[in-house]
N, C-alpha and C. Protein backbone atom coordinates (compact mmCIF):
# COMPACT_ATOMS: atom_id res chain seq x y z
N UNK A 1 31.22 48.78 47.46
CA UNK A 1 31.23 48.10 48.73
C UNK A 1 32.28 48.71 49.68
N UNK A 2 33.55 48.58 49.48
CA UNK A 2 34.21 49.67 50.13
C UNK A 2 33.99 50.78 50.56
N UNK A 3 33.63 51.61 49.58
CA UNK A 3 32.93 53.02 49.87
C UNK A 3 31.81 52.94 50.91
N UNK A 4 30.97 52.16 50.84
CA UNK A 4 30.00 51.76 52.33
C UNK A 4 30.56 51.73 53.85
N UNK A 5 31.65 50.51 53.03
CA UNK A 5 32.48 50.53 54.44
C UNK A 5 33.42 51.27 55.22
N UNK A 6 33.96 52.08 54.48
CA UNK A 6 34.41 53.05 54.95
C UNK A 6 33.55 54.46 55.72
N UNK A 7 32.12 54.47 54.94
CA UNK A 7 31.36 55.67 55.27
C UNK A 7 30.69 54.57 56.91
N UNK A 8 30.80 53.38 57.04
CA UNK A 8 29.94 52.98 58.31
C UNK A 8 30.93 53.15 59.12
N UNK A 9 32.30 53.33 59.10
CA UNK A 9 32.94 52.56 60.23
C UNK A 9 34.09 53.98 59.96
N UNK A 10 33.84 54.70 59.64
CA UNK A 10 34.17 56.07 59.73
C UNK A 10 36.03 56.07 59.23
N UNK A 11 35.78 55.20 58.60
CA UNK A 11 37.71 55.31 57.87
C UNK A 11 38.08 56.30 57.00
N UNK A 12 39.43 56.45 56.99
CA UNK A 12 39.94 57.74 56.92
C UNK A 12 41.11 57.83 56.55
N UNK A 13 41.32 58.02 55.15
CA UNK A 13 42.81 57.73 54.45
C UNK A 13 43.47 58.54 54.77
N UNK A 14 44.88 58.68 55.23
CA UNK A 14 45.82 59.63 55.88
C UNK A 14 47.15 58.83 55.02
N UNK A 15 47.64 59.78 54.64
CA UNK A 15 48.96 59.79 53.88
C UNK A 15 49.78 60.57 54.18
N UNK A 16 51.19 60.09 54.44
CA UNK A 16 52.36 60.57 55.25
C UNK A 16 53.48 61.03 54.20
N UNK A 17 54.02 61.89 54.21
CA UNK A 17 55.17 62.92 53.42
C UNK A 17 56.90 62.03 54.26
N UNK A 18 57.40 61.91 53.33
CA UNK A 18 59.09 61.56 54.26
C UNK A 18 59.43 62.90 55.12
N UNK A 19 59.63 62.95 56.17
CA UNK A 19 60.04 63.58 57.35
C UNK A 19 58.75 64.23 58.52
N UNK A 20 57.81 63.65 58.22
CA UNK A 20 56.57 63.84 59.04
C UNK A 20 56.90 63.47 59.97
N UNK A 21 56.37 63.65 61.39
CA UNK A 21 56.58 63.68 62.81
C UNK A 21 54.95 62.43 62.80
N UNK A 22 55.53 61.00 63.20
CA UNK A 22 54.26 60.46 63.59
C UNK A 22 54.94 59.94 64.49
N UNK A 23 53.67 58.87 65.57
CA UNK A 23 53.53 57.93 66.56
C UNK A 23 53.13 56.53 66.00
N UNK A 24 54.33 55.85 66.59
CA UNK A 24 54.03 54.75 65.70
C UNK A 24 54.05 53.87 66.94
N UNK A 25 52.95 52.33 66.43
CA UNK A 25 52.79 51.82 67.36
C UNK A 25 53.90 50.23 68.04
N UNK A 26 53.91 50.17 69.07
CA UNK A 26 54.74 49.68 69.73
C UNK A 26 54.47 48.63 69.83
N UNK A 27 55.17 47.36 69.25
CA UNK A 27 54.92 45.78 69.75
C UNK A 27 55.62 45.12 70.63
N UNK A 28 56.80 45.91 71.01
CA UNK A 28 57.49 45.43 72.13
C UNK A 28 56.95 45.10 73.29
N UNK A 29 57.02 43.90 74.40
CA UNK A 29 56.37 43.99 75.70
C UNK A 29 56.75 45.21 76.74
N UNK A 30 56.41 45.74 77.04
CA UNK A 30 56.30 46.64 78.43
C UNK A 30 56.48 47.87 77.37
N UNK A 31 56.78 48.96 78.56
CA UNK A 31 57.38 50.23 78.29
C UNK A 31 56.08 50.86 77.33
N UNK A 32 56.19 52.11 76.86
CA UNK A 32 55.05 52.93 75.76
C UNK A 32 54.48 51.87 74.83
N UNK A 33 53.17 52.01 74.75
CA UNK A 33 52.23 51.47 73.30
C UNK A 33 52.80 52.39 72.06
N UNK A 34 52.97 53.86 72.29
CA UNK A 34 53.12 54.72 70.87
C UNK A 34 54.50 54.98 70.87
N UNK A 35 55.42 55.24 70.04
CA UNK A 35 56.93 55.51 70.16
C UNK A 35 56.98 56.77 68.95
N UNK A 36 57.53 57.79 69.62
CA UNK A 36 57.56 58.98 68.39
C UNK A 36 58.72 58.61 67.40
N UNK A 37 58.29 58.93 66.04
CA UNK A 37 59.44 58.53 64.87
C UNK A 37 58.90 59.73 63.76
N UNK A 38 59.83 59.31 63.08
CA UNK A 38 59.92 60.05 61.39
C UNK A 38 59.55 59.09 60.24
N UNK A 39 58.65 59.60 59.24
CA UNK A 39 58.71 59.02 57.88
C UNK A 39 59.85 59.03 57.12
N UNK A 40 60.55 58.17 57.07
CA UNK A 40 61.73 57.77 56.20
C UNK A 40 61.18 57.86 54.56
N UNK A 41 60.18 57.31 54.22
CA UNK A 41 59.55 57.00 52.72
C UNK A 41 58.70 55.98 52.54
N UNK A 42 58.16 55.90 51.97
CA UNK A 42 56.83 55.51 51.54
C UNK A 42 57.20 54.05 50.98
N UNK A 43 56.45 52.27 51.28
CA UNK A 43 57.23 51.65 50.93
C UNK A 43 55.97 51.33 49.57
N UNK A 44 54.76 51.27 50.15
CA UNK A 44 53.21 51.06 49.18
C UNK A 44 52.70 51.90 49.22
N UNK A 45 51.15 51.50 49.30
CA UNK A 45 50.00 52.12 49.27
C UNK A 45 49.73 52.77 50.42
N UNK A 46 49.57 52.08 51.32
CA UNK A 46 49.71 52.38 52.81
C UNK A 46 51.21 51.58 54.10
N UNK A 47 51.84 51.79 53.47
CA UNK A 47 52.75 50.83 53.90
C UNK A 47 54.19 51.89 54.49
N UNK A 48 54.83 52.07 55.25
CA UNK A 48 55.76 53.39 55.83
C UNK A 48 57.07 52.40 56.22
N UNK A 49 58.15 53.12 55.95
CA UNK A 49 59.14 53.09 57.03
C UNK A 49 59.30 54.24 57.82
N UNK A 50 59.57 53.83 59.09
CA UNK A 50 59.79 55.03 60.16
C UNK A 50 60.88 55.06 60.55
N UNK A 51 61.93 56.12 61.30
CA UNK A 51 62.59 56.34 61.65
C UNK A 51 62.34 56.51 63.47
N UNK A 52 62.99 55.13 64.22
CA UNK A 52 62.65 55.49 65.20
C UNK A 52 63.44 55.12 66.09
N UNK A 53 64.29 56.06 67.16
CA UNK A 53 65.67 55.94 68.29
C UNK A 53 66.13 54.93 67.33
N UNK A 54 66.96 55.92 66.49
CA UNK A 54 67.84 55.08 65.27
C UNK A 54 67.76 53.74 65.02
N UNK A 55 66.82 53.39 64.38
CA UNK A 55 66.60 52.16 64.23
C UNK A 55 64.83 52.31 62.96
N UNK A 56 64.84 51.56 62.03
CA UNK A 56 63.99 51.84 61.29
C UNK A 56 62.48 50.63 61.19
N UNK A 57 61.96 51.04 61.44
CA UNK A 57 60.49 50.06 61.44
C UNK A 57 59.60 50.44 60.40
N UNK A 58 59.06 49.08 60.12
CA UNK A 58 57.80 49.12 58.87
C UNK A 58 56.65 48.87 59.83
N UNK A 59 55.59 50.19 58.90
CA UNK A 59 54.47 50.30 59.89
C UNK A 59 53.40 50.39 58.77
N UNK A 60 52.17 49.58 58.98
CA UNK A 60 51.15 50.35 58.03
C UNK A 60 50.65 51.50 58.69
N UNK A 61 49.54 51.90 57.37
CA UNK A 61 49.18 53.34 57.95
C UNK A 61 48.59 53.30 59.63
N UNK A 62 47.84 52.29 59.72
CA UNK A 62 46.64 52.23 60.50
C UNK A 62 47.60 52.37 62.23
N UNK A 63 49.04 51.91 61.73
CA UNK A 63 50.04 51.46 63.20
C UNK A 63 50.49 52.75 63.50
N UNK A 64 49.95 54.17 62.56
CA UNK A 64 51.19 55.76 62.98
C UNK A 64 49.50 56.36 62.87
N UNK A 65 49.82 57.29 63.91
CA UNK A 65 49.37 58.09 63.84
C UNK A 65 50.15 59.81 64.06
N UNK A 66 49.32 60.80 63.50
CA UNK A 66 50.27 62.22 63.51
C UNK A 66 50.89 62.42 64.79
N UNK A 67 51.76 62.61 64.77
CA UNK A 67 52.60 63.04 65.96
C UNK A 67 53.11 64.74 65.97
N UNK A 68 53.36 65.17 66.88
CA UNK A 68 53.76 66.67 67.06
C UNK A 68 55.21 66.72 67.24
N UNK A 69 56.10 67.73 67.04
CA UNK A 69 57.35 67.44 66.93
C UNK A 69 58.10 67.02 68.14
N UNK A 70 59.41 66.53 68.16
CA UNK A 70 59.92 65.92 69.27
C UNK A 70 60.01 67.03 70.07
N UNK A 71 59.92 66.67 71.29
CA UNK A 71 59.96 67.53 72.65
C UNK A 71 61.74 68.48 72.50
N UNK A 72 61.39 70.07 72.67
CA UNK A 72 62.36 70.56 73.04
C UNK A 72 63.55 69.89 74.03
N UNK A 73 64.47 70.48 73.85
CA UNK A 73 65.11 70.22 75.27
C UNK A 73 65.44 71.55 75.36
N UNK A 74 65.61 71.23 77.06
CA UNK A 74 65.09 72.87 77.83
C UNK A 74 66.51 73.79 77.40
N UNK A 75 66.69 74.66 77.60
CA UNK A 75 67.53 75.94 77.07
C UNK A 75 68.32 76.51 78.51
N UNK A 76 69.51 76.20 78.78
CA UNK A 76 70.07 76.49 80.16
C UNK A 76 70.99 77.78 79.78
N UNK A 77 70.14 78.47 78.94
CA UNK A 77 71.50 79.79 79.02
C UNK A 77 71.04 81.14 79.80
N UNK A 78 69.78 80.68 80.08
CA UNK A 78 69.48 82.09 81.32
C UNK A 78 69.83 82.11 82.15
């Protein structure tokens, strides 16, 4: 039954490594829905702590998605 449901509704197990670059999602009112963070470690099955503007949040899988690494900052030595 699972296996059905997953093949109708197109789900998609994604598993996160400690120091992965994801987007995790935001419950705070206002400001960004996604907030970029780090995988701290694995707490379950699908279950994460993140590392995010120093401060650590529990996210299931379904709340991060992959993120790309944090934005450079620009280089003023030319």
């Amino acid at each position: 039954m699972e296996r059905q449901f997953n093949r109708h509704h197109g789900a998609v197990h994604t598993a996160y490594e400690p120091g992965d670059s994801v987007l995790a999602k935001e419950y705070r009112s206002g400001g960004e829905k996604w907030t970029h963070g780090y995988i701290k470690r694995r707490v379950g099955n699908v279950i994460y702590e993140v590392d995010v503007q120093s401060t650590t949040w529990v996210r299931h899988a379904n709340q991060l998605r992959p993120g790309c690494a944090a934005p450079a900052t620009p280089d003023n030595s030319s």
